[in-house]
C-alpha atoms as a PDB file:
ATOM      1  CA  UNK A   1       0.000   0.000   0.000  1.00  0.00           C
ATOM      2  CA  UNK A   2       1.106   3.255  -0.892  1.00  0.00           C
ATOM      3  CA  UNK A   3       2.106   5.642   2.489  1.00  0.00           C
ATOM      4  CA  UNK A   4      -0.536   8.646   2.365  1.00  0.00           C
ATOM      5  CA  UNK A   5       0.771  11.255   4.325  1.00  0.00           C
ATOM      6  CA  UNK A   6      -1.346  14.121   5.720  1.00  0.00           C
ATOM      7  CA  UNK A   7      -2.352  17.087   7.961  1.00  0.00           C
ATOM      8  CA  UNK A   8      -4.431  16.340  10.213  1.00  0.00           C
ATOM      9  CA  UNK A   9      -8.061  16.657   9.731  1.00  0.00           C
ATOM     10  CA  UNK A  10     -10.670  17.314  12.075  1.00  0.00           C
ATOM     11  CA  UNK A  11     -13.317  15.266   9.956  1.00  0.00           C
ATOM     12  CA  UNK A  12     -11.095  11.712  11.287  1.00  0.00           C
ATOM     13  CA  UNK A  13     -12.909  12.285  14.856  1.00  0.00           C
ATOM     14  CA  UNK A  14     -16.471  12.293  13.049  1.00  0.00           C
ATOM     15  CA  UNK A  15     -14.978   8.822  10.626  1.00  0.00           C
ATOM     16  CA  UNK A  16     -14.336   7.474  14.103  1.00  0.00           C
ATOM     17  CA  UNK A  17     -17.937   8.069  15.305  1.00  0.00           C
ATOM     18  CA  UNK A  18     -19.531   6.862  12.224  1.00  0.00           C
ATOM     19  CA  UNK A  19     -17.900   3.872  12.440  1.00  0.00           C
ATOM     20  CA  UNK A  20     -18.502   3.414  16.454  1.00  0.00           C
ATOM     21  CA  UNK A  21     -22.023   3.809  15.607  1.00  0.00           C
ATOM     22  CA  UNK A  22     -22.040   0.894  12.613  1.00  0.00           C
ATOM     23  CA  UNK A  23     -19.951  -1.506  14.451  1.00  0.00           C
ATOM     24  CA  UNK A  24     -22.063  -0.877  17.966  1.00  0.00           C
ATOM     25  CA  UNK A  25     -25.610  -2.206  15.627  1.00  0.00           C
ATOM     26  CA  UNK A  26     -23.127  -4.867  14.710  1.00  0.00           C
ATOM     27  CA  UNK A  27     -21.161  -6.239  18.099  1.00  0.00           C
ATOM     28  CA  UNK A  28     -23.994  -5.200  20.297  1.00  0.00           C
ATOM     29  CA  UNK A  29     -23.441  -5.320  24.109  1.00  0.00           C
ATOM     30  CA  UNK A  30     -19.880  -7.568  23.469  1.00  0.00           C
ATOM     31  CA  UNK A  31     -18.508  -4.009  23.635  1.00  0.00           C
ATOM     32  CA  UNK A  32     -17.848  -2.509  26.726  1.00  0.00           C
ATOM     33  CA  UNK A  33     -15.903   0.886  25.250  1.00  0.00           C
ATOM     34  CA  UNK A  34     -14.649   2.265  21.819  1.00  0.00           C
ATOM     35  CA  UNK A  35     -11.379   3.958  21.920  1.00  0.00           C
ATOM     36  CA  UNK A  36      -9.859   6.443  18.833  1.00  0.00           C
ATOM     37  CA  UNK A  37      -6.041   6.313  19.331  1.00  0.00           C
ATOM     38  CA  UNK A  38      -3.150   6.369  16.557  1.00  0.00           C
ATOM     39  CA  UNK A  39      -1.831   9.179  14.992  1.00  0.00           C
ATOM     40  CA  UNK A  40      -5.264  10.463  13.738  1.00  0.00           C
ATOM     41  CA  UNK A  41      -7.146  10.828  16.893  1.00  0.00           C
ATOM     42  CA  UNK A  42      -3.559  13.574  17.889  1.00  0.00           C
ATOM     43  CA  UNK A  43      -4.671  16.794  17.141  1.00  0.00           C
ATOM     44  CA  UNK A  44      -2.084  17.988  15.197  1.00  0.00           C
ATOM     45  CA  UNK A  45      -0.074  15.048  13.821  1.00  0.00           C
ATOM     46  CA  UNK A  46       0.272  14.215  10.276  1.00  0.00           C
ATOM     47  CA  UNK A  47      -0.584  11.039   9.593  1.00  0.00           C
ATOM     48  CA  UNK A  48      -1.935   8.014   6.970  1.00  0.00           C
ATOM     49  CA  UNK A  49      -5.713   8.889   6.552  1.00  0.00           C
ATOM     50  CA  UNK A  50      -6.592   5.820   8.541  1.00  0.00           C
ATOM     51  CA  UNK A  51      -8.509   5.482  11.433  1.00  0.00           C
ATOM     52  CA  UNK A  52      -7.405   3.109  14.138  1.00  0.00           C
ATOM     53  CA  UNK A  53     -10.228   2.049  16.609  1.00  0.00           C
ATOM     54  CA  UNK A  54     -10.121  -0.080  19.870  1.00  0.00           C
ATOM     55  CA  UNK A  55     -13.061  -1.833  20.431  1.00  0.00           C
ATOM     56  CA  UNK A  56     -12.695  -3.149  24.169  1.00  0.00           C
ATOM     57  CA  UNK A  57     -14.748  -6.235  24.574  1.00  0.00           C
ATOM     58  CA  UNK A  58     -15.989  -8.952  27.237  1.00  0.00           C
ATOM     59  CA  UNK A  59     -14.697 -11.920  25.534  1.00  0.00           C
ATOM     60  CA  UNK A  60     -12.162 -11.765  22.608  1.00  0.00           C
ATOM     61  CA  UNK A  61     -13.650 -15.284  21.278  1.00  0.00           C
ATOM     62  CA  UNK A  62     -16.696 -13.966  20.788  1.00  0.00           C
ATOM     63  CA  UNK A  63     -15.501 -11.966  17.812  1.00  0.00           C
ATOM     64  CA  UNK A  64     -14.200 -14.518  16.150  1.00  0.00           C
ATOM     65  CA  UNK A  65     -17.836 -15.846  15.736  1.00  0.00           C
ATOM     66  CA  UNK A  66     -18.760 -12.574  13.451  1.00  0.00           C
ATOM     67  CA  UNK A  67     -15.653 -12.798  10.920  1.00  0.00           C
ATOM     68  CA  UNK A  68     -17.832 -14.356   8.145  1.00  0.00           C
ATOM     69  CA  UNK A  69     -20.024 -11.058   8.628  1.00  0.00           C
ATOM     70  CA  UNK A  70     -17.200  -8.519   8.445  1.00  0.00           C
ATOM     71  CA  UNK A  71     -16.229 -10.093   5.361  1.00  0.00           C
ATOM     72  CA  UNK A  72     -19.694 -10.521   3.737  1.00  0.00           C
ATOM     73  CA  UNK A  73     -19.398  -6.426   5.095  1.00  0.00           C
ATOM     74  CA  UNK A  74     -16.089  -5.451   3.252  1.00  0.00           C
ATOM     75  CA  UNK A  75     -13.458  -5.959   5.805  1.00  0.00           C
ATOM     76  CA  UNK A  76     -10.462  -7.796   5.909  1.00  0.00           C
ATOM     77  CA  UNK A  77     -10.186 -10.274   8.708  1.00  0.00           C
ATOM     78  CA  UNK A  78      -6.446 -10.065   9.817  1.00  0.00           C
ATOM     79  CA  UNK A  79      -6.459 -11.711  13.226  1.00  0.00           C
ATOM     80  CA  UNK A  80      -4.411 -11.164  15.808  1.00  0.00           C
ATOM     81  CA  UNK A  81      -1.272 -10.199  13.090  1.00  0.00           C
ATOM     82  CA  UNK A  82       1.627  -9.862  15.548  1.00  0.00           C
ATOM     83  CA  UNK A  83      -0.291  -8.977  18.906  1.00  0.00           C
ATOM     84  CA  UNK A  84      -1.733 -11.630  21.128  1.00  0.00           C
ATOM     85  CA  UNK A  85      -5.317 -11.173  21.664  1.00  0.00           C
ATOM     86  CA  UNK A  86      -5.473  -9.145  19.315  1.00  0.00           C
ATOM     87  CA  UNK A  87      -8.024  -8.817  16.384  1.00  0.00           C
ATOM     88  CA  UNK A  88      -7.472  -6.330  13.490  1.00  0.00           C
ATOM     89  CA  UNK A  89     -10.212  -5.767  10.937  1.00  0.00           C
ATOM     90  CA  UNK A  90      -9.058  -3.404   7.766  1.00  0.00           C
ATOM     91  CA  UNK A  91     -11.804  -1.284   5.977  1.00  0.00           C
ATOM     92  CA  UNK A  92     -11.472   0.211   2.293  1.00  0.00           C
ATOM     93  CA  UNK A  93      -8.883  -2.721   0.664  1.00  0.00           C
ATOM     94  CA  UNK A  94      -6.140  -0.601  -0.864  1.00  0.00           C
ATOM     95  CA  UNK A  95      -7.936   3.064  -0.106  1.00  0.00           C
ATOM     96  CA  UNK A  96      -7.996   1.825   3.789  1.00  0.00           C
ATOM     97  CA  UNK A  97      -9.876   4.033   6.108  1.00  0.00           C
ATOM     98  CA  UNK A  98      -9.590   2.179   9.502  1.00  0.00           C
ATOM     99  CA  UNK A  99      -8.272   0.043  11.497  1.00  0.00           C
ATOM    100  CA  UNK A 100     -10.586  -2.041  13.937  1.00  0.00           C
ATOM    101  CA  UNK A 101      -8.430  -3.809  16.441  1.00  0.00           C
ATOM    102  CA  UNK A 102     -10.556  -5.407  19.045  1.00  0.00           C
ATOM    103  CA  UNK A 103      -8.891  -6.548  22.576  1.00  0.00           C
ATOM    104  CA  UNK A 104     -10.485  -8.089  25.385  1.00  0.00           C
ATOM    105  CA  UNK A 105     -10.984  -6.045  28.386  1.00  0.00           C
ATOM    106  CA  UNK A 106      -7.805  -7.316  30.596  1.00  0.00           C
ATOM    107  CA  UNK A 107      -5.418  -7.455  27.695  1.00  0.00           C
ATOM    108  CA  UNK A 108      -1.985  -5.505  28.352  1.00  0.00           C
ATOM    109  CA  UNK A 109      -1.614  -4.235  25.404  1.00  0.00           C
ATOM    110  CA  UNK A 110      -5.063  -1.666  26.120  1.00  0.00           C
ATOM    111  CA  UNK A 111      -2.672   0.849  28.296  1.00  0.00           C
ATOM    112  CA  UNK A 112       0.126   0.845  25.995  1.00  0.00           C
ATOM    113  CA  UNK A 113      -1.896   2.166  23.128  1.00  0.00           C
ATOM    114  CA  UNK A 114      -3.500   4.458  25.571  1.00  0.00           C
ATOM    115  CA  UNK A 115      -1.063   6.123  27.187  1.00  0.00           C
ATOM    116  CA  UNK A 116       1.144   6.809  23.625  1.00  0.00           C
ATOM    117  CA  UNK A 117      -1.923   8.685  22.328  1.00  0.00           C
ATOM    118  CA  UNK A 118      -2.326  10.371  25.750  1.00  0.00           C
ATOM    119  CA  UNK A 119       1.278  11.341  26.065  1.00  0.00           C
ATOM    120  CA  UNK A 120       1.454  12.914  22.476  1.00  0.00           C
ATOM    121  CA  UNK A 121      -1.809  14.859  23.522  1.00  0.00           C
ATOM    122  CA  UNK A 122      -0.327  16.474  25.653  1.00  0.00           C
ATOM    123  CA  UNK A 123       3.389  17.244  24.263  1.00  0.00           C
ATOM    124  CA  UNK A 124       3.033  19.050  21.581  1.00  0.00           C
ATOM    125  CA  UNK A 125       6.838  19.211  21.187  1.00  0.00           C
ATOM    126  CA  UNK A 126       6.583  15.607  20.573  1.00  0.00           C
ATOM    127  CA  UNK A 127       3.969  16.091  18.148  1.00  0.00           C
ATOM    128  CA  UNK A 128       5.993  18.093  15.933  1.00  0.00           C
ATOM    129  CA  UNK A 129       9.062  15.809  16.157  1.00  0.00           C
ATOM    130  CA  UNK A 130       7.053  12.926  14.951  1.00  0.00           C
ATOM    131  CA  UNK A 131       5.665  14.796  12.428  1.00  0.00           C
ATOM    132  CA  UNK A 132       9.173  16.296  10.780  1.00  0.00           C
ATOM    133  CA  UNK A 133       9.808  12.055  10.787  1.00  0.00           C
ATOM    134  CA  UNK A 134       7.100  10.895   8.894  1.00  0.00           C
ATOM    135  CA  UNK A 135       7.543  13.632   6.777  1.00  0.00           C
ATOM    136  CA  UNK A 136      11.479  12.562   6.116  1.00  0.00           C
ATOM    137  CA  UNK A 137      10.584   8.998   6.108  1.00  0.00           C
ATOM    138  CA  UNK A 138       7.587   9.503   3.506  1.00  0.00           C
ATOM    139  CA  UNK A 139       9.838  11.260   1.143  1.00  0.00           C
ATOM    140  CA  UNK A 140      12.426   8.296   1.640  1.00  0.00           C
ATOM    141  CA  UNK A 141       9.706   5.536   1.278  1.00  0.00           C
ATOM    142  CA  UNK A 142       6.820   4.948  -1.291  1.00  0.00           C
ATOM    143  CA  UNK A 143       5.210   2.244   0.225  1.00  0.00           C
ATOM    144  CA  UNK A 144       3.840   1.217   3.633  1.00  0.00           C
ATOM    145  CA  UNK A 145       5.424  -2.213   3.849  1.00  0.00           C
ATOM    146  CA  UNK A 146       8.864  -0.167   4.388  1.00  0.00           C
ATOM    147  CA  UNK A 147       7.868   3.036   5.782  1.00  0.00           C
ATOM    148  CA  UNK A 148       5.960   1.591   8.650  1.00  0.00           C
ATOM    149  CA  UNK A 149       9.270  -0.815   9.751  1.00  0.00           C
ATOM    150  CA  UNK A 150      11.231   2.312   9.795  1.00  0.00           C
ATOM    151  CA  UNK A 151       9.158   3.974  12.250  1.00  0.00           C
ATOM    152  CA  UNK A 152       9.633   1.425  14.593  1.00  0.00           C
ATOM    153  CA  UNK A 153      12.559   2.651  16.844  1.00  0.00           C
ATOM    154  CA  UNK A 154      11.095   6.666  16.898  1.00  0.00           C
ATOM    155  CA  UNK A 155       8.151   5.112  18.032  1.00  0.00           C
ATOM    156  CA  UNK A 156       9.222   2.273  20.567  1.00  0.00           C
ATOM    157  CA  UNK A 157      11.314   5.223  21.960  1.00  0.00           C
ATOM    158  CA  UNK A 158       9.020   7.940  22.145  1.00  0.00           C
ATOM    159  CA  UNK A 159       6.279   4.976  23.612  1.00  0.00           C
ATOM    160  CA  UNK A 160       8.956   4.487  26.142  1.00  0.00           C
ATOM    161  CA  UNK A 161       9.200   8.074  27.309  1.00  0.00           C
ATOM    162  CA  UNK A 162       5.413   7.847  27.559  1.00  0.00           C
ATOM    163  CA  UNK A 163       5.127   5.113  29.867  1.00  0.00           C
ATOM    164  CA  UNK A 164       7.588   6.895  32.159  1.00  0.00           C
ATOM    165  CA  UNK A 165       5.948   9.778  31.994  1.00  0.00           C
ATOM    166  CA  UNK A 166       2.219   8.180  32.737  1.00  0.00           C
ATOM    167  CA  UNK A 167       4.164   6.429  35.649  1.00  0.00           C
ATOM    168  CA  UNK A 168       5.626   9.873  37.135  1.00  0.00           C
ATOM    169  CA  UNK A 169       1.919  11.343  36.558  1.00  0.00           C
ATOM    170  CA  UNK A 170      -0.412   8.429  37.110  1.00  0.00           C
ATOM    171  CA  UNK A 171      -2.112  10.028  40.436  1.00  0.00           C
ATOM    172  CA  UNK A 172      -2.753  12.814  38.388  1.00  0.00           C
ATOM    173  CA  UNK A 173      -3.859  11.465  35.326  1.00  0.00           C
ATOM    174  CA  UNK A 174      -6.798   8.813  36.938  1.00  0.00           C
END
């Protein structure tokens, strides 16, 4: 897939609702919360025109069940792809416009996610630094298959300085 760089847009928040909304008449009460996190739900942040969603549910297996109807629907049913107890959904084939990864309640990787989009909320410094890289790395790299690989170490870096700073502000933040 081809790496789509943008501004950010405030019409990704309303995507994100739209889809809440069509995959709440779908999942029903197996959801207990929807979460918008990624580079598009960072006010501010360039980013790939997708959306990524958390859907936090009750029981992980229970989505499983519906991947015939996702399909029949028009996503791609990834599976976990890389994260444990994870499952990923694409929308929009080649012209992708979200992400749906679902996670159970409990599942550890919930806070990580969290607290990344949290942190950049609130540094805008950092905001502006990730930008400038995507930017350099989307000038070096047509296609997402090596552009999202060279993120990696920016962004394992900048998650760690995230989880230090929830854990320095955690009383404060809850």
């Amino acid at each position: 897939m081809k790496v789509r760089l943008t501004d950010f847009s405030e019409n990704w928040a309303l995507m994100f609702q739209k889809e809440v909304y069509f995959l709440s008449e779908i999942f029903g009460d197996e959801i207990i919360k929807f979460e918008h996190f990624g580079s598009t739900s960072v006010h501010g942040l360039k980013a790939k025109p997708v959306i990524d969603m958390m859907c936090l549910v009750k029981d992980i297996h229970q989505i499983d069940s519906l991947n015939e109807k996702m399909d029949s629907l028009g996503y791609d049913v990834v599976g976990e792809y890389g994260i444990d107890g994870r499952r990923l959904f694409r929308k929009g084939g080649e012209n992708r416009t979200h992400h749906i990864h679902f996670y159970q309640y409990d599942n550890p990787q919930i806070a990580r996610h969290l607290i990344f989009r949290d942190y950049l909320r609130s540094h805008p410094e950092d905001v502006v630094k990730y930008s400038h890289f995507k930017e350099k790395l989307a000038q070096q790299f047509e296609n997402t298959s090596e552009y999202s690989p060279a993120k990696n170490l920016f962004v394992k870096e900048m998650e760690q300085k995230a989880i230090q700073w929830f854990a320095e502000n955690e009383d404060k933040l809850t």
